[in-house]
Protein backbone atom coordinates (compact mmCIF):
# COMPACT_ATOMS: atom_id res chain seq x y z
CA UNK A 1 0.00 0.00 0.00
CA UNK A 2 1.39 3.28 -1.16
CA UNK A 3 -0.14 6.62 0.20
CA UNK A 4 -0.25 9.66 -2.48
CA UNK A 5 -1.40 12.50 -0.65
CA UNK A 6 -3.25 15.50 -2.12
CA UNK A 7 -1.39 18.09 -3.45
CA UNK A 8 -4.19 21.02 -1.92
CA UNK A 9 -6.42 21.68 1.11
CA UNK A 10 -9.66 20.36 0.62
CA UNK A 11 -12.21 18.20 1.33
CA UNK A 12 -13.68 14.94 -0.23
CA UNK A 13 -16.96 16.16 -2.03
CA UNK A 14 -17.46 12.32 -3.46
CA UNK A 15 -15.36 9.57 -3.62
CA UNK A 16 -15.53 8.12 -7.23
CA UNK A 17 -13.52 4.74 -6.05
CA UNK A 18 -13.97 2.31 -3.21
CA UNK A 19 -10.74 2.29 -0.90
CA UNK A 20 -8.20 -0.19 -1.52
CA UNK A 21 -9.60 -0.34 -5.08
CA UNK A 22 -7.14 -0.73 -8.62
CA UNK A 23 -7.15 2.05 -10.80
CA UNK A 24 -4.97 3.31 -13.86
CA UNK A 25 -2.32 6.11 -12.99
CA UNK A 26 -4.15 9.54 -13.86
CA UNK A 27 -7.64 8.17 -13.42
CA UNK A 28 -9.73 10.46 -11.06
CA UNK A 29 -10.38 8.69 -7.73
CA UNK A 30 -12.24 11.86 -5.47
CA UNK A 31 -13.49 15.15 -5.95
CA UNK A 32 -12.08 17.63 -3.51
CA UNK A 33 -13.65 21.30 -2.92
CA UNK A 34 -13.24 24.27 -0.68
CA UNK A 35 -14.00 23.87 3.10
CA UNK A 36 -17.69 24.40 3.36
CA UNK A 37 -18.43 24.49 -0.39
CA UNK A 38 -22.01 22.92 -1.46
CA UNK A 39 -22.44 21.53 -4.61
CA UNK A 40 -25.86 21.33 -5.43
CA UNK A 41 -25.63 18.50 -8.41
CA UNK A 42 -22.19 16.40 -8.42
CA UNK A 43 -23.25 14.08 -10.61
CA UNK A 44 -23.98 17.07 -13.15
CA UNK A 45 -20.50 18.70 -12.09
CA UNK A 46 -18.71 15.34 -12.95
CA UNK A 47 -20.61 15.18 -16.06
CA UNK A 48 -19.03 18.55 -17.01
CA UNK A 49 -15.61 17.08 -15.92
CA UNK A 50 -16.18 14.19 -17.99
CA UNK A 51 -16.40 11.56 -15.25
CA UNK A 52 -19.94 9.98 -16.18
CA UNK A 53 -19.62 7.33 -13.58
CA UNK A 54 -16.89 5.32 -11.45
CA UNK A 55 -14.03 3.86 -13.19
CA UNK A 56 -14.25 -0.05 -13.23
CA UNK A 57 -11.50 -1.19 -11.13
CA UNK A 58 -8.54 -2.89 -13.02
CA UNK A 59 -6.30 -5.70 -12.26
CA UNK A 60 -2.95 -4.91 -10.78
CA UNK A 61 0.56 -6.12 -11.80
CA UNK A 62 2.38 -7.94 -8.90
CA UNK A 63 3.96 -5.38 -7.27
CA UNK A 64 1.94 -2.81 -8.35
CA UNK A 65 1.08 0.54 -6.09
CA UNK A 66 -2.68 0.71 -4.46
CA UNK A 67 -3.80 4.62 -4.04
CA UNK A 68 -5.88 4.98 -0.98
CA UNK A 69 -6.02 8.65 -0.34
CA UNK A 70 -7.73 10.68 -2.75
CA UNK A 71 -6.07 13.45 -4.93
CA UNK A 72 -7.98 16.98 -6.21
CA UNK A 73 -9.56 17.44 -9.18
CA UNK A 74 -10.94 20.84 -9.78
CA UNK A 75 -11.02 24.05 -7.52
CA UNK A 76 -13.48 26.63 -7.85
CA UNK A 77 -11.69 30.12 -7.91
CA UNK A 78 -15.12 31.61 -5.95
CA UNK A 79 -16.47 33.78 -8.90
CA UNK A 80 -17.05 33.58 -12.28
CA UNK A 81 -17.38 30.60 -14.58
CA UNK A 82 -15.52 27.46 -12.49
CA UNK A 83 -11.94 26.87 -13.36
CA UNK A 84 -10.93 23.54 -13.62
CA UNK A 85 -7.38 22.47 -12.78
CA UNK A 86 -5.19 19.96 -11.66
CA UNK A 87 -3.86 20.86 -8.23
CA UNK A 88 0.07 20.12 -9.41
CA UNK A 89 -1.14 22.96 -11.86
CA UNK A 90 -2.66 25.11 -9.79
CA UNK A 91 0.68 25.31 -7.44
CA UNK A 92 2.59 26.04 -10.18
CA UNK A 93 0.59 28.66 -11.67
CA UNK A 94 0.90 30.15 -7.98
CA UNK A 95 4.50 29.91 -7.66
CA UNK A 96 5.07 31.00 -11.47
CA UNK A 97 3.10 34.55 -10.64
CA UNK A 98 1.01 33.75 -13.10
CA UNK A 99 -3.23 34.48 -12.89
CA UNK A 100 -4.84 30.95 -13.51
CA UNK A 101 -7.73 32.85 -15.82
CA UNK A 102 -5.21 33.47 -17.88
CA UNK A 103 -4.34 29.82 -18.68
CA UNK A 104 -5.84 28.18 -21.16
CA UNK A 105 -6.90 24.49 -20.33
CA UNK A 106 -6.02 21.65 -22.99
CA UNK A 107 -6.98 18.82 -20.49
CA UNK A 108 -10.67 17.19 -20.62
CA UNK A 109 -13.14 19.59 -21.02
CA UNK A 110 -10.71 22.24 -20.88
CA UNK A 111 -9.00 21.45 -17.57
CA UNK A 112 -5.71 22.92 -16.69
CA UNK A 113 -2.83 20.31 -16.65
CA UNK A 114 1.02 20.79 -16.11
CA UNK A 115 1.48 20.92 -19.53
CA UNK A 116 -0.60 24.39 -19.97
CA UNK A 117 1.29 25.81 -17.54
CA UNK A 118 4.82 25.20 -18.50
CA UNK A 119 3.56 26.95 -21.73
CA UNK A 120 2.17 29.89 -20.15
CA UNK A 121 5.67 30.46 -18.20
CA UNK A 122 7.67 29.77 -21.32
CA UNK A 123 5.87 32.08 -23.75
CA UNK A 124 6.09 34.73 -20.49
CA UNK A 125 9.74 34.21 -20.02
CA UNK A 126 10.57 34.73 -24.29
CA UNK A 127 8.54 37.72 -24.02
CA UNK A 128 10.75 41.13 -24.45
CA UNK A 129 10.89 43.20 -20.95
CA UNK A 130 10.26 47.16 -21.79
CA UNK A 131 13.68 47.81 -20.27
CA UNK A 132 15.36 45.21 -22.61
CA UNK A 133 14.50 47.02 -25.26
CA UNK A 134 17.10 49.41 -26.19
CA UNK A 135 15.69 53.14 -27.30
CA UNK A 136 17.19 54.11 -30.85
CA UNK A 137 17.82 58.31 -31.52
CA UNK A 138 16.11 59.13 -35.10
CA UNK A 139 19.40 59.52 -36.19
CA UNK A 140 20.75 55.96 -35.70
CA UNK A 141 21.15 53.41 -38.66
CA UNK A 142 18.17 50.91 -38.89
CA UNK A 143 18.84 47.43 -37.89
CA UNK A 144 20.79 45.06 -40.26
CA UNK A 145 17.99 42.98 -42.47
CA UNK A 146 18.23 39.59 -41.01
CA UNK A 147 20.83 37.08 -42.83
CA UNK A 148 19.91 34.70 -45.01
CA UNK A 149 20.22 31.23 -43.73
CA UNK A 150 23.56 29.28 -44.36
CA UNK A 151 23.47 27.29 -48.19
CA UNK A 152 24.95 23.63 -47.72
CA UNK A 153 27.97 23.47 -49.62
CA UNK A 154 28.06 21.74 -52.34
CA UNK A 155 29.74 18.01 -52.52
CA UNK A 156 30.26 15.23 -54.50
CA UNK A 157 29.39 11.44 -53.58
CA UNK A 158 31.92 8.45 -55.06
CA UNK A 159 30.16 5.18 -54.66
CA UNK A 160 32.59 2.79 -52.67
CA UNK A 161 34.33 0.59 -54.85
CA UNK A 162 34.28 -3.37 -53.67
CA UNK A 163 37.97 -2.76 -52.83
CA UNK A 164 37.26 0.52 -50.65
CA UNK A 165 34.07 -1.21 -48.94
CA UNK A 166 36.07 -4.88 -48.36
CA UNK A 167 39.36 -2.21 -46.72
CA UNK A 168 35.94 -0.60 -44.60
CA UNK A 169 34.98 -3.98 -43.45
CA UNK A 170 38.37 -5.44 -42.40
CA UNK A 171 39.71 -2.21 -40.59
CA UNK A 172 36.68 -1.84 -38.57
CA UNK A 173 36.44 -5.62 -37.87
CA UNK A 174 40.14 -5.63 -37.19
CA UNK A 175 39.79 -2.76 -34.23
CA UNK A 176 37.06 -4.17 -33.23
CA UNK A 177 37.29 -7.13 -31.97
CA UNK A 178 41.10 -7.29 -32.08
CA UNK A 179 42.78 -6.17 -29.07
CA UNK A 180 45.44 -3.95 -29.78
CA UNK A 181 49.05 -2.94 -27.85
CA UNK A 182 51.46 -0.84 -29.50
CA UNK A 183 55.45 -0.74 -28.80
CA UNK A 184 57.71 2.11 -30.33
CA UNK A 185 61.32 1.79 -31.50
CA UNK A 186 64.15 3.98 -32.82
CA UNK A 187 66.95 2.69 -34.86
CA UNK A 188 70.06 4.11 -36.53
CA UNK A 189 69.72 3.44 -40.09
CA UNK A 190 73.19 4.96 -41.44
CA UNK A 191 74.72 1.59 -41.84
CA UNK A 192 71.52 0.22 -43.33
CA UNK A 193 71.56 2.79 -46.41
CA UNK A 194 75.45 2.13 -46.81
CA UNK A 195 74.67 -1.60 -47.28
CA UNK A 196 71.90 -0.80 -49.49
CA UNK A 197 73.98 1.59 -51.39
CA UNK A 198 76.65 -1.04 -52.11
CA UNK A 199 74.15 -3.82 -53.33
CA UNK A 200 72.99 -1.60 -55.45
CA UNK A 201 75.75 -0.69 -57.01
CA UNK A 202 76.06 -2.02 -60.67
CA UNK A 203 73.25 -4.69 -59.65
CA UNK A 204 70.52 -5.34 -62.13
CA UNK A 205 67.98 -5.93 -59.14
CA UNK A 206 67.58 -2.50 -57.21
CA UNK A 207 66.97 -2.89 -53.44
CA UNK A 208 64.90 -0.36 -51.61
CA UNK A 209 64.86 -0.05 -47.88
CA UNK A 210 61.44 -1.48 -47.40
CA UNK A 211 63.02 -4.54 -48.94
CA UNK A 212 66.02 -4.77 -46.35
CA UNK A 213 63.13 -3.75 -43.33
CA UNK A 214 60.92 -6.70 -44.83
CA UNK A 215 63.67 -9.43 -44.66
CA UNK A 216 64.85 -8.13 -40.74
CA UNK A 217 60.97 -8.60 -40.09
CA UNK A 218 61.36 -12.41 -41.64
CA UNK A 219 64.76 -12.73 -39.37
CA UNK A 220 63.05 -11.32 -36.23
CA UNK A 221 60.47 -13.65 -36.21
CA UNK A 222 63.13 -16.58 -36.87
CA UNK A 223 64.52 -15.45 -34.03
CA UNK A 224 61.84 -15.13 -31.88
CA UNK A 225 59.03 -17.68 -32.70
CA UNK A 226 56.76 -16.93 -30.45
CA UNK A 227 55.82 -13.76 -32.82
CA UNK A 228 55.20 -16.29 -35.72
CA UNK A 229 51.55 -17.11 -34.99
CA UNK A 230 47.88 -16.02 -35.40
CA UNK A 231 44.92 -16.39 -33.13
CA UNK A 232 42.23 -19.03 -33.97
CA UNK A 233 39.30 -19.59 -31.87
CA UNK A 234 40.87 -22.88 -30.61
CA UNK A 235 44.29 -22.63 -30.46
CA UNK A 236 47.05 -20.20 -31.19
CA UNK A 237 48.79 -21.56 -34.53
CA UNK A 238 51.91 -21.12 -34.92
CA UNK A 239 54.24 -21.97 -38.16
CA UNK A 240 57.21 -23.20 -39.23
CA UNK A 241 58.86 -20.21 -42.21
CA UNK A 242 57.74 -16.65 -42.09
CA UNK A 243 55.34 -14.80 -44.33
CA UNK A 244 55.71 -11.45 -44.57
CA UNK A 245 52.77 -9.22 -46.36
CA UNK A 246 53.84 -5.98 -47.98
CA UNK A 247 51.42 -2.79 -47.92
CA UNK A 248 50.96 -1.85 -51.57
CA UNK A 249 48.75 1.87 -51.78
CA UNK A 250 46.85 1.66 -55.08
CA UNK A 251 44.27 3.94 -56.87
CA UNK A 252 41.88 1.18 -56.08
CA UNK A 253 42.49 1.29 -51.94
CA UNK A 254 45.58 -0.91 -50.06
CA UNK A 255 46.68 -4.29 -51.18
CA UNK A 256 48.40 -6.80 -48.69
CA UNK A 257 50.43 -9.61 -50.95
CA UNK A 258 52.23 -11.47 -49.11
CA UNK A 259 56.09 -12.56 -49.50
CA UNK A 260 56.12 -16.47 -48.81
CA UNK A 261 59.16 -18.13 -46.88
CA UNK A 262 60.65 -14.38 -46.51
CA UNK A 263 63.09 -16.02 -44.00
CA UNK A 264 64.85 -17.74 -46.97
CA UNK A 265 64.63 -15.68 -49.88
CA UNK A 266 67.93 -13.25 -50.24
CA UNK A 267 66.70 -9.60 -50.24
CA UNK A 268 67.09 -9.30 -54.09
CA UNK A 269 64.44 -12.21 -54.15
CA UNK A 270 62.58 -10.58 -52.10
CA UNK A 271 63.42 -7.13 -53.96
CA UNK A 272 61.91 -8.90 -57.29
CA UNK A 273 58.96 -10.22 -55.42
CA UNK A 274 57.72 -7.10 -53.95
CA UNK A 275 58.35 -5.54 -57.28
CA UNK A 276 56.21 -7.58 -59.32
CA UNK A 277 53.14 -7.37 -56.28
CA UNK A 278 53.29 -3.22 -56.73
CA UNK A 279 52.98 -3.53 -60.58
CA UNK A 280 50.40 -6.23 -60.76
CA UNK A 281 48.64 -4.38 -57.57
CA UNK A 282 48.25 -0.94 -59.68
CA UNK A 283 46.70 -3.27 -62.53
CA UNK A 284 44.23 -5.31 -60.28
CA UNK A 285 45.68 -7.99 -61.18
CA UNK A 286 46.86 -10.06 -57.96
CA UNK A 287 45.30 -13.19 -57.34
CA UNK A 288 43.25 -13.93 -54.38
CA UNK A 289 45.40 -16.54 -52.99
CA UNK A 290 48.54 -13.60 -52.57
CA UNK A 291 46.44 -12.17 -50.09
CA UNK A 292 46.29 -14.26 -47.96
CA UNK A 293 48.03 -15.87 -44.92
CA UNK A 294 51.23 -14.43 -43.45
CA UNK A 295 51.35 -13.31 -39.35
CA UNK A 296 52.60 -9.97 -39.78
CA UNK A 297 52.29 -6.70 -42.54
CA UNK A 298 54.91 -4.01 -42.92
CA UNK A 299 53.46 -0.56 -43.87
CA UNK A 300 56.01 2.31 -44.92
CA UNK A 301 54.96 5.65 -45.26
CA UNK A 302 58.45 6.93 -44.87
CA UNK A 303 58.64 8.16 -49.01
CA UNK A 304 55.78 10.41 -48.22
CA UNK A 305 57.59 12.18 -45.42
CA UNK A 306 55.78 10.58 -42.24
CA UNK A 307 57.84 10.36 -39.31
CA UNK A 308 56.00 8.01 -37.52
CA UNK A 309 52.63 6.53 -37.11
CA UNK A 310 50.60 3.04 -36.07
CA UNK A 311 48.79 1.02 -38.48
CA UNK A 312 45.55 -1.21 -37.81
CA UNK A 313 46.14 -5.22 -37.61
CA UNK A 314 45.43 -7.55 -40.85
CA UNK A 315 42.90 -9.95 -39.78
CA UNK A 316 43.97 -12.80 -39.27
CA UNK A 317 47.16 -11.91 -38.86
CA UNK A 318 48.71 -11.23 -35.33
CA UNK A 319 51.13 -8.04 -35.63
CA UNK A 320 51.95 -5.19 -38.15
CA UNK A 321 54.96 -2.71 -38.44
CA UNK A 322 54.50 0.77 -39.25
CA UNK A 323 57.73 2.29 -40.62
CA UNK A 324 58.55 6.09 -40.92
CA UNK A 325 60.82 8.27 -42.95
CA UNK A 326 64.75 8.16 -42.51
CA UNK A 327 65.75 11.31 -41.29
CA UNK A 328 69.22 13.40 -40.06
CA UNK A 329 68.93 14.03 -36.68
CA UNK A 330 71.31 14.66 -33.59
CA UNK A 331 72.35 11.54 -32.23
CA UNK A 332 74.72 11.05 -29.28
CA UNK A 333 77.17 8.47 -30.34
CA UNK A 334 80.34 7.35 -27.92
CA UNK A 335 79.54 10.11 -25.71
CA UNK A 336 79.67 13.01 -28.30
CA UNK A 337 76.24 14.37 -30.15
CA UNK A 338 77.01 14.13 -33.71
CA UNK A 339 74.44 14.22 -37.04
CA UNK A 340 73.14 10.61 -38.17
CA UNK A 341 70.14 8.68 -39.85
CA UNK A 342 67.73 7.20 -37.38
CA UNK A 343 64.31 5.78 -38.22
CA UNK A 344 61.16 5.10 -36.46
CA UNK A 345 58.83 2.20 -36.19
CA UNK A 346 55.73 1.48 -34.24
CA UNK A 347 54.68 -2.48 -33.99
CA UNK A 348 51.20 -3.03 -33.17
CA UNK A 349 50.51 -6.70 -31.84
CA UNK A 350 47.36 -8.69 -31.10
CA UNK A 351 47.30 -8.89 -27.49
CA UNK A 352 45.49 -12.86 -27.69
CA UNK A 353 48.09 -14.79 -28.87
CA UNK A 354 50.83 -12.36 -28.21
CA UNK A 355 52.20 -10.82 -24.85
CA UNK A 356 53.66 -7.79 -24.28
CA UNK A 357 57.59 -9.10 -23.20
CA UNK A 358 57.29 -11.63 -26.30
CA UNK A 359 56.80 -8.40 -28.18
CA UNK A 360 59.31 -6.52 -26.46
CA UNK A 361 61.53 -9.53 -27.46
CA UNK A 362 60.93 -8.95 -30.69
CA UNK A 363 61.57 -5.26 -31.05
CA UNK A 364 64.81 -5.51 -29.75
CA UNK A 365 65.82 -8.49 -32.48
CA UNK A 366 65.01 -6.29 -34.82
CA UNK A 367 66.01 -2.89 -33.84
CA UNK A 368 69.37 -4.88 -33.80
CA UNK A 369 68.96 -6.58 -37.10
CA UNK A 370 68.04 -2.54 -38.48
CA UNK A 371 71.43 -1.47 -36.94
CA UNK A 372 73.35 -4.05 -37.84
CA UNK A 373 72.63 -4.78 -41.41
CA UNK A 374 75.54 -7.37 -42.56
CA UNK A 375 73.21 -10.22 -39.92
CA UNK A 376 70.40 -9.59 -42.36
CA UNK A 377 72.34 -10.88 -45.48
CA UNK A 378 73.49 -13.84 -43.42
């Protein structure tokens, strides 16, 4: 049993429910007048009110609240045609400052409900005070013409292509539901571009540095095995030579082919092989099966200037190595700051079948492969 009590003095002209009775939340239960007030025909008044007769009592849900002190209906205001209001309406009205004639009603038969008077104090409140209104000489400048409203811009829609919706679907996927930790590294690279300057020299296979970063990533994860997996819903599988897939940036979107038994190609093999992907890639014209597999991706943004930066995993993949530009910096080197090459990668790593000191593991393997570039042609 839940008491509600009335919200104004009163008393109980009729009861329109027996006590302990079931009704429906906002059905009247009483009618409550002044002290003393006589009302020569109730059933007449609750005609007007639009209560013809007592509410049939309804079943309650278990649980459910019982009402068993009556709450008003309408107040007479003591002259005049009656005023009907709620009595939640007619304190508000009061506190508001606002004359409850000069409400109008939109409840039954006009009776005046919370509603109409959170109307009547918002349309007083955006009303203009007299002394808000600041007074304007004859000789002052009329008032600016109003703008007109803002024109959307105009723009241009390009349907996704299938590449540019399947990219959409694996990225999101890929943050997802992949949990992702990221570790940072900074290597020297001047002895990397001296190696890479003499195998070029005079040979009729050109090696880039991506190439040379793409077989360290192969030697890395001979060297540390535990890096050499992917996450299945059963087990974590791990594999016996490394795969290595190579970020290829295409009109269509991004390509992923991937470089099979990296660990054992040279890195003019592997030179060739990337070569081919990137020319077949801007052609559409790399089969399905190149996509797939490998346990780790190496983006490079360094040609277009980027310093540094993290790139999303490759489903199903476990890790993938963002790469950044080579640049001259200050360096301290045996004690003494002198000018030298340093680059700077970010390895992002699927926390499942990964942890964070196998990772760690890694990062230094290959942060020490990067500096020392002669153990990569071994």
């Amino acid at each position: 049993m839940v008491d509600v009590e009335a919200e104004s003095d009163g008393v109980i002209l009729k009861a329109l429910v027996p006590e302990g009775a079931h009704v429906e939340v906002g059905a009247p239960i009483a009618l409550i007048g002044e002290p003393g007030e006589r009302v020569a025909d109730l059933d007449a008044l609750l005609t007007q009110l639009g209560v013809t007769a007592p509410p049939p009592p309804v079943a309650a849900a278990p649980g459910a609240a019982t009402v068993s002190r009556p709450s008003a209906d309408a107040v007479p205001d003591g002259s005049g045609p009656r005023i009907f209001t709620s009595p939640l309406a007619r304190r508000m009205a009061a506190e508001a400052g606002i004359p409850i004639e000069e409400i109008t009603g939109t409840g039954p038969h006009g009776r005046i409900v919370r509603r109409d008077v959170e109307a009547a104090i918002a349309a007083r409140d955006t009303r203009p005070h007299p002394h808000d209104v600041p007074e304007r000489s004859p000789a002052s400048a009329p008032p600016a013409a109003p703008q007109a409203p803002a024109q959307a811009q105009p723009f241009t829609d390009l349907p996704h292509a299938r590449m540019r919706r399947a990219i959409a679907t694996r990225t999101a996927e890929s943050k997802r539901s992949i949990p992702h930790f990221y570790l940072r590294g900074t290597a020297r690279v001047d002895g990397l571009l001296e190696v890479r300057r003499r195998l070029n020299d005079g040979a009729p296979v050109r090696v880039s540095v991506n190439d040379l970063v793409v077989k360290a990533v192969a030697c890395a994860h001979t060297l540390v095995p535990a890096m050499n997996v992917i996450w299945t819903e059963d087990a974590v599988r791990s594999f016996p030579s490394v795969d290595v897939a190579v970020a290829v940036a295409t009109e269509r979107g991004l390509a992923t082919p991937v470089v099979r038994s990296a660990d054992q190609l040279s890195v003019s093999s592997i030179a060739s092989t990337v070569r081919d992907f990137v020319e077949r890639a801007k052609n559409g014209r790399l089969g399905q099966a190149e996509l797939e597999g490998g346990t780790i991706t190496v983006s490079n943004l360094g040609m277009y200037g980027t310093e540094e930066f993290a790139a999303i995993i490759n489903p199903p993949q476990s890790a993938i190595l963002a790469v950044g530009a080579a640049r001259r910096e200050p360096v301290v080197g045996k004690d003494v700051i002198e000018v030298g090459t340093v680059m700077r990668v970010t390895l992002s790593v699927d926390h499942r079948p990964v942890d964070g000191a196998v990772a760690a593991e890694w990062m230094r393997a290959f942060l020490t492969l990067i500096e020392n570039p002669l153990r990569i042609l071994a």
